[in-house]
C-alpha atoms as a PDB file:
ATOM      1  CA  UNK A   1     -18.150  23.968 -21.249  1.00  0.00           C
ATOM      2  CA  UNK A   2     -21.036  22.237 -22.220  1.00  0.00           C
ATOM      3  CA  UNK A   3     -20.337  19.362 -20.739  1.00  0.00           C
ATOM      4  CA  UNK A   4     -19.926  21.057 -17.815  1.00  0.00           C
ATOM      5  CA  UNK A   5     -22.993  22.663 -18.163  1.00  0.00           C
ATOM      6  CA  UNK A   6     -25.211  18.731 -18.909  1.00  0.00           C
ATOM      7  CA  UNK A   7     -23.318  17.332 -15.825  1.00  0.00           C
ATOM      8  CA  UNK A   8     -24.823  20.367 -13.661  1.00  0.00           C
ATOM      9  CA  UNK A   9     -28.324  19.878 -15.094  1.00  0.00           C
ATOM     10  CA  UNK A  10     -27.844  15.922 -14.088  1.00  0.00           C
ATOM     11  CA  UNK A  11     -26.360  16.604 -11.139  1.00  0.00           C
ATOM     12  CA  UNK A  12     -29.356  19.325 -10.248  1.00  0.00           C
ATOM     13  CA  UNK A  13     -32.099  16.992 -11.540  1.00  0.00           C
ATOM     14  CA  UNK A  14     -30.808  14.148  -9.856  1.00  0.00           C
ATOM     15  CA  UNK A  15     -30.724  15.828  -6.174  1.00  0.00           C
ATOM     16  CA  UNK A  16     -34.431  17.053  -6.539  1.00  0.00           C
ATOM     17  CA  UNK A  17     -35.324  13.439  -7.226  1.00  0.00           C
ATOM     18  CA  UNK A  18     -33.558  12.239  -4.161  1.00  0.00           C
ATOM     19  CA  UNK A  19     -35.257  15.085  -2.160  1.00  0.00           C
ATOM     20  CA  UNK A  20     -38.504  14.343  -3.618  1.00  0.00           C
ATOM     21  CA  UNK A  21     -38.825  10.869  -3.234  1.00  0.00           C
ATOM     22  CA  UNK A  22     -36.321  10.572   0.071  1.00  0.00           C
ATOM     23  CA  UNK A  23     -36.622  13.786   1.658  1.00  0.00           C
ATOM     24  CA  UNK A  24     -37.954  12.851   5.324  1.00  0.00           C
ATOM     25  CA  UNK A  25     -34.817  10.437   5.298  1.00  0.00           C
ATOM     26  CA  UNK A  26     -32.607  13.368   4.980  1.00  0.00           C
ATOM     27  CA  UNK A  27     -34.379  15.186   7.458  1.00  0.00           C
ATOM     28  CA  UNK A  28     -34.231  12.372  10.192  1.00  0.00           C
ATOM     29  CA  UNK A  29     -30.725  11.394   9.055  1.00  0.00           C
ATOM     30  CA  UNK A  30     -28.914  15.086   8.486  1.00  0.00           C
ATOM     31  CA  UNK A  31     -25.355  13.052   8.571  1.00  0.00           C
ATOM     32  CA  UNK A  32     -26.825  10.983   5.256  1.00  0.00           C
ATOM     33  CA  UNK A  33     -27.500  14.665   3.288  1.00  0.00           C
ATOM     34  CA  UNK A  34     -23.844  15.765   4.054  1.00  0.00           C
END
């Protein structure tokens, strides 16, 4: 359960810093974001 729970945070965390830092990429590429 907890590990569950530290994979979600990583996983979470992880996405925002891809969004933050390659967001316009995603937005020009949508097939990339799938």
């Amino acid at each position: 359960m907890l590990a569950a729970l530290l994979i979600l945070i990583i996983i979470s965390t992880g996405a925002m810093w891809l969004y933050h830092c390659h967001g316009r990429t995603f937005e020009r590429n949508p097939k990339d974001s799938q």
